[in-house]
Protein backbone atom coordinates (compact mmCIF):
# COMPACT_ATOMS: atom_id res chain seq x y z
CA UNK A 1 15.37 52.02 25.15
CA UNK A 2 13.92 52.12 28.34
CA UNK A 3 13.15 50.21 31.25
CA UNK A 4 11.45 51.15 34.80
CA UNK A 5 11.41 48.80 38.24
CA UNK A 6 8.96 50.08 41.13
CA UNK A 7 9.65 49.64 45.01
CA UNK A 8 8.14 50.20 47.85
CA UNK A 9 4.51 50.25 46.77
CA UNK A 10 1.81 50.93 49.07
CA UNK A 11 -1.07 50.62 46.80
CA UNK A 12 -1.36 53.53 44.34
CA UNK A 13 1.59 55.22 45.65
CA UNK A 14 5.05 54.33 45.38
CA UNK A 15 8.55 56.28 46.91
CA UNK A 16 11.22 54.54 45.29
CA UNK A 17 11.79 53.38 41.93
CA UNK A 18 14.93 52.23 39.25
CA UNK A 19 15.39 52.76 35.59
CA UNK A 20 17.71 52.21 33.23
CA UNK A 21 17.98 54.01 29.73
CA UNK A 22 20.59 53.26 26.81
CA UNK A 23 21.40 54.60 23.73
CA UNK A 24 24.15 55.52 21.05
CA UNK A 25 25.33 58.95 20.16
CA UNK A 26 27.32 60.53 17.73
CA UNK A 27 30.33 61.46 19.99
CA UNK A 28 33.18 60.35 21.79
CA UNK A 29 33.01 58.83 25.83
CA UNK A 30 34.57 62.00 26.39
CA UNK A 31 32.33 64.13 24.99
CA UNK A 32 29.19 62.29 26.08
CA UNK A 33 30.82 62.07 29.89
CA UNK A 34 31.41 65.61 29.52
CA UNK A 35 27.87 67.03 28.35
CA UNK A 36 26.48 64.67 31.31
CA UNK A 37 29.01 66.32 33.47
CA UNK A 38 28.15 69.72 33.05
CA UNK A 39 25.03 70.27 34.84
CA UNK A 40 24.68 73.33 34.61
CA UNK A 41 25.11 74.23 31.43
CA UNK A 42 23.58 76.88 29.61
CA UNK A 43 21.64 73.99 27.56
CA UNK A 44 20.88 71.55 30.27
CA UNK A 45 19.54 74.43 32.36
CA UNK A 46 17.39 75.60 29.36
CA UNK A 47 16.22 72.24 29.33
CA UNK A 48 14.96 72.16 33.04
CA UNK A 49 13.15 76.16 32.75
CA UNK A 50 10.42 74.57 34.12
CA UNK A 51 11.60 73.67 37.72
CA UNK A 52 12.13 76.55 40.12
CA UNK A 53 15.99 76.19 40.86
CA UNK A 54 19.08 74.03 39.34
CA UNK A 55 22.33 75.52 40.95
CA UNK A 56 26.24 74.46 41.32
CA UNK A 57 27.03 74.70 45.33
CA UNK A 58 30.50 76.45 45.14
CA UNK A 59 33.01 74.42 47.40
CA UNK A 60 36.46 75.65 48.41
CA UNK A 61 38.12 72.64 47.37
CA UNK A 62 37.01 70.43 45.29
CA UNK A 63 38.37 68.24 42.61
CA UNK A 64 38.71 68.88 38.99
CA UNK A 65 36.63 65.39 38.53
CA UNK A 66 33.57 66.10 41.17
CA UNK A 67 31.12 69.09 41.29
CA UNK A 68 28.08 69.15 43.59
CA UNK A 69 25.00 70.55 42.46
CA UNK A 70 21.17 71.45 43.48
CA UNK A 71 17.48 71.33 41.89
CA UNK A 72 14.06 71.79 43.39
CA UNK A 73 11.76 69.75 41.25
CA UNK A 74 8.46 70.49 40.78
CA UNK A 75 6.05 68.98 41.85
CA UNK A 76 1.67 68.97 41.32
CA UNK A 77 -0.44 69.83 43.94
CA UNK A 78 -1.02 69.29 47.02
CA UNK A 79 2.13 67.67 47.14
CA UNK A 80 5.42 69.57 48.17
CA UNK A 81 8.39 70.60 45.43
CA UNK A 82 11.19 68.12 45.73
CA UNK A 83 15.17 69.23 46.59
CA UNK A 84 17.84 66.91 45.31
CA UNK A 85 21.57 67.96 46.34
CA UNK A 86 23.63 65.49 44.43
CA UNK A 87 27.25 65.05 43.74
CA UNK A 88 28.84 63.74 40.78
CA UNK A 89 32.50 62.34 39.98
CA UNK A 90 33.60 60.97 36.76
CA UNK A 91 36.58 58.26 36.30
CA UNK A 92 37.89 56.91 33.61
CA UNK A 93 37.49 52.86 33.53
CA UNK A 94 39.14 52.31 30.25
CA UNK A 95 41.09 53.10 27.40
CA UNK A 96 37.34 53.45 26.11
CA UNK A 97 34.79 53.50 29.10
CA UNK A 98 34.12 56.66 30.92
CA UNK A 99 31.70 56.99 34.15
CA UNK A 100 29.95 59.64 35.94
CA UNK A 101 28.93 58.30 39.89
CA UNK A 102 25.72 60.49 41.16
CA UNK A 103 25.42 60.18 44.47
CA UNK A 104 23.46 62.38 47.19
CA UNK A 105 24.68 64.43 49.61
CA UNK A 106 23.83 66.47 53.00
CA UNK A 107 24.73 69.39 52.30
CA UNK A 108 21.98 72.76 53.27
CA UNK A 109 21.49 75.08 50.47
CA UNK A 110 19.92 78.94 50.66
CA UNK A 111 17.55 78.90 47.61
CA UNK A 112 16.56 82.45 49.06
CA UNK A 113 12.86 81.75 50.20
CA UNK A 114 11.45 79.74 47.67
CA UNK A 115 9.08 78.14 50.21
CA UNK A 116 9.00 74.65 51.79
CA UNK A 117 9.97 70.76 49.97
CA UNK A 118 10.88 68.02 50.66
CA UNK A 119 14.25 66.27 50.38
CA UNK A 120 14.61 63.45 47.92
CA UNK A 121 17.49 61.00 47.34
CA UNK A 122 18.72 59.99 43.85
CA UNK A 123 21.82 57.94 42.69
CA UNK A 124 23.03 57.02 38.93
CA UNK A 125 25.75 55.78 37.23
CA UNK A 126 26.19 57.23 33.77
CA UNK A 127 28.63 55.15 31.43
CA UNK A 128 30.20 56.10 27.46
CA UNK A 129 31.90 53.73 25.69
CA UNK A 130 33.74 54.24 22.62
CA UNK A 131 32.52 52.01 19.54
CA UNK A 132 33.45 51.58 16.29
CA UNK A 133 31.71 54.54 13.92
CA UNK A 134 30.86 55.69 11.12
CA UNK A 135 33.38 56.52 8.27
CA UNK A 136 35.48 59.51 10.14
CA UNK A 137 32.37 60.03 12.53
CA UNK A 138 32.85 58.96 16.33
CA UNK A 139 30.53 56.93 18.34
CA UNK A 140 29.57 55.87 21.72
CA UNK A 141 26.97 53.71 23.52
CA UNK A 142 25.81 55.20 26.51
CA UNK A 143 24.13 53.84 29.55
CA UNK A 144 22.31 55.69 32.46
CA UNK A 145 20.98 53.47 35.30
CA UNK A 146 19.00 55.96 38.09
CA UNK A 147 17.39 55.33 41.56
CA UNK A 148 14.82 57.74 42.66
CA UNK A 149 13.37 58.14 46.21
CA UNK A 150 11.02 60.45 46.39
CA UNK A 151 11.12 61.28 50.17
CA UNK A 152 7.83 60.00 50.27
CA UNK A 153 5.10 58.38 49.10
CA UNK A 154 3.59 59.59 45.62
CA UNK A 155 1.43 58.28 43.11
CA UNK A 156 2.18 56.29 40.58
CA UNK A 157 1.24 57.55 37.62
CA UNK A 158 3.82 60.69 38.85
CA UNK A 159 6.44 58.52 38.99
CA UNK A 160 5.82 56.51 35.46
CA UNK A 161 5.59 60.38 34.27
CA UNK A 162 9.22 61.09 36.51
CA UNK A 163 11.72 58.50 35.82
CA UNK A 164 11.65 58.53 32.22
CA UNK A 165 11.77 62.19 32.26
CA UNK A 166 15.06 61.45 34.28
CA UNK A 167 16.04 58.72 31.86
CA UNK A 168 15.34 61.46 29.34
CA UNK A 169 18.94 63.14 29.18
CA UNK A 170 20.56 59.55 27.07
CA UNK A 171 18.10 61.10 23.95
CA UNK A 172 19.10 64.73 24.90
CA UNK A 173 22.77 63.09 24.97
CA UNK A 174 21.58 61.71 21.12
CA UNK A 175 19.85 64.89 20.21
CA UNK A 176 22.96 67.39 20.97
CA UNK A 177 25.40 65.70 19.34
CA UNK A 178 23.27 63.66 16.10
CA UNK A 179 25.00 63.98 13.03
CA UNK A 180 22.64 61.89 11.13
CA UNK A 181 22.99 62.80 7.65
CA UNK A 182 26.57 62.28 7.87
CA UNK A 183 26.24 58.88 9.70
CA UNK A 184 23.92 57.88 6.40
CA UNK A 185 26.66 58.99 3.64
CA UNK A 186 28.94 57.05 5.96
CA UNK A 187 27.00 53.97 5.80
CA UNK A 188 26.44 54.81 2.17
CA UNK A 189 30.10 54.60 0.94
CA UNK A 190 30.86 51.95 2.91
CA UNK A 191 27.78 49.88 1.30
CA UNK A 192 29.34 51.21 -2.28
CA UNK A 193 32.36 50.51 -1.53
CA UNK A 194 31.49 47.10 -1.30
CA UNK A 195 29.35 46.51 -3.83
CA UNK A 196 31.66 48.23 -5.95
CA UNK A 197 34.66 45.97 -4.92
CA UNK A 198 33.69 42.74 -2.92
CA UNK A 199 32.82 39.84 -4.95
CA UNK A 200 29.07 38.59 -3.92
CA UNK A 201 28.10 34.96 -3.18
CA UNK A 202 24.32 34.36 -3.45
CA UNK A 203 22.30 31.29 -2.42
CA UNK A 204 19.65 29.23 -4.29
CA UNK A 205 16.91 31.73 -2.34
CA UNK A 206 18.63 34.78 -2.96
CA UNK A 207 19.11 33.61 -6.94
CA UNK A 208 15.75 33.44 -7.25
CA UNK A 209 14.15 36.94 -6.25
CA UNK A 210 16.83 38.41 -8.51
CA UNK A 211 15.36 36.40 -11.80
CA UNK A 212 11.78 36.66 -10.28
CA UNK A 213 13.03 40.94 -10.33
CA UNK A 214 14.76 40.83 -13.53
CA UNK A 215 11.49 39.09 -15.49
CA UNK A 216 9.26 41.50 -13.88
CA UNK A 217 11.55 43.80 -15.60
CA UNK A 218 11.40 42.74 -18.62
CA UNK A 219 7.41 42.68 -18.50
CA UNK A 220 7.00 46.15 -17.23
CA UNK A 221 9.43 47.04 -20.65
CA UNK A 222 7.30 44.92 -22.67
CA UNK A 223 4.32 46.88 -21.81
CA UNK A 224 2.54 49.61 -24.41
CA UNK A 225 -0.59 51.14 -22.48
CA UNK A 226 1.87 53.50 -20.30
CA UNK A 227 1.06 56.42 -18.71
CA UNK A 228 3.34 59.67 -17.54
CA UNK A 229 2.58 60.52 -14.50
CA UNK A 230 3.68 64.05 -13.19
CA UNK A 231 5.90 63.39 -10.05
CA UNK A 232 7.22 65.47 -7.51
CA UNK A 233 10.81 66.25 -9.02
CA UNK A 234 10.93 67.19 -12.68
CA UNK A 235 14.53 65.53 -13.30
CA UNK A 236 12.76 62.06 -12.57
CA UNK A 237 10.21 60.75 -15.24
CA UNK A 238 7.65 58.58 -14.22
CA UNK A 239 5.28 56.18 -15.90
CA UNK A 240 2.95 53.36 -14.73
CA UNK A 241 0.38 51.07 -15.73
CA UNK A 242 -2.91 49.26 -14.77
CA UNK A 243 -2.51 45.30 -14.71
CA UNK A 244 -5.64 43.44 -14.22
CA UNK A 245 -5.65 40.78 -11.95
């Protein structure tokens, strides 16, 4: 789930604008803090080939919480690449709620000649919460509310094409650590279980689609012009039958 506010509009072109993406994944807070954490990572950078630099800036000292990293985004002609240099902290604000802060910062990087760009501004708050799960399977909703400036005026349809590519990462959050089959047998034998051991009330409504099911039942038994019909697994047999009317 997405959602996208514009500022600072001058017609078809816009500079700033704030979104806010949220989702649930198949991880711990910790896990899903983590992954956002890690910038650099051999999987987040595979997932940004397409921009010509995404770097860690090496500090003497720094904290084990805060790293500060750099990207040039790219950007479609005749407009110049953009450079974000952005650091990010995490804290803990729970027994359940992590955070990751991205804020930018000042800081000059060598990319080595890569030519000219402009410098953009972005800041986000990332957030994981534990939830309850699935069976033995952990979960966590996460939240990721980004500001972009864009250093400058750029068109629109750009920035409805950049912000939810930056809102992208909660599904790339989802997609790295989904364990959906495993979520569904969860679900399953908890559903069993209680059929199998919770006692069912059912109201005048719900007493009536189950005898309105159980006679169609007993008409679709009653019936003698049936016909096989070759299905796609051959342990399951399959019949039907024209009704008129």
């Amino acid at each position: 789930e997405m959602e996208i506010k514009k500022k600072d509009q001058q017609g078809s072109k816009m500079r700033i604008a704030l979104g806010k993406a949220v989702g649930t994944a198949d991880c711990t807070a910790e896990e899903a803090a983590a992954w956002y954490f890690d910038f650099c990572s051999r999987q987040r950078m595979d997932l940004s080939r397409s921009n010509p630099a995404r770097t860690e800036v090496t500090k003497v000292r720094v904290e084990e919480n805060e790293k500060v990293f750099a990207a040039i985004k790219n950007m479609p002609f005749p407009l110049s690449n953009r450079e974000f240099v952005i650091r990010l902290t995490w804290s803990r604000k729970s027994d359940k709620k992590l955070a990751v802060a991205v804020l930018p910062v000042g800081d000059h990087v060598d990319y080595g000649g890569m030519g000219k760009f402009v410098r953009g501004q972005t800041k986000a708050i990332f957030t994981a919460t534990n939830i309850d799960g699935k069976g033995n399977i952990p979960q966590c909703k996460i939240e990721l509310i980004q500001a972009l400036d864009a250093g400058g005026h750029i068109p629109t349809k750009l920035v409805n094409q950049k912000i939810p590519q930056a809102l992208s990462v909660v599904g790339e959050v989802f997609n790295n650590f989904k364990r959906d089959e495993e979520v569904d047998e969860a679900e399953l034998k908890r559903l069993a279980n209680i059929i199998r051991n919770e006692e069912q009330e059912y109201d005048d409504e719900e007493k009536r689609a189950i005898k309105e099911g159980k006679e169609f039942h007993e008409k679709c038994e009653r019936m003698k012009d049936v016909e096989k019909v070759v299905g796609p697994d051959s342990k399951v047999e399959m019949k039907m039958v024209h009704v008129d009317g």
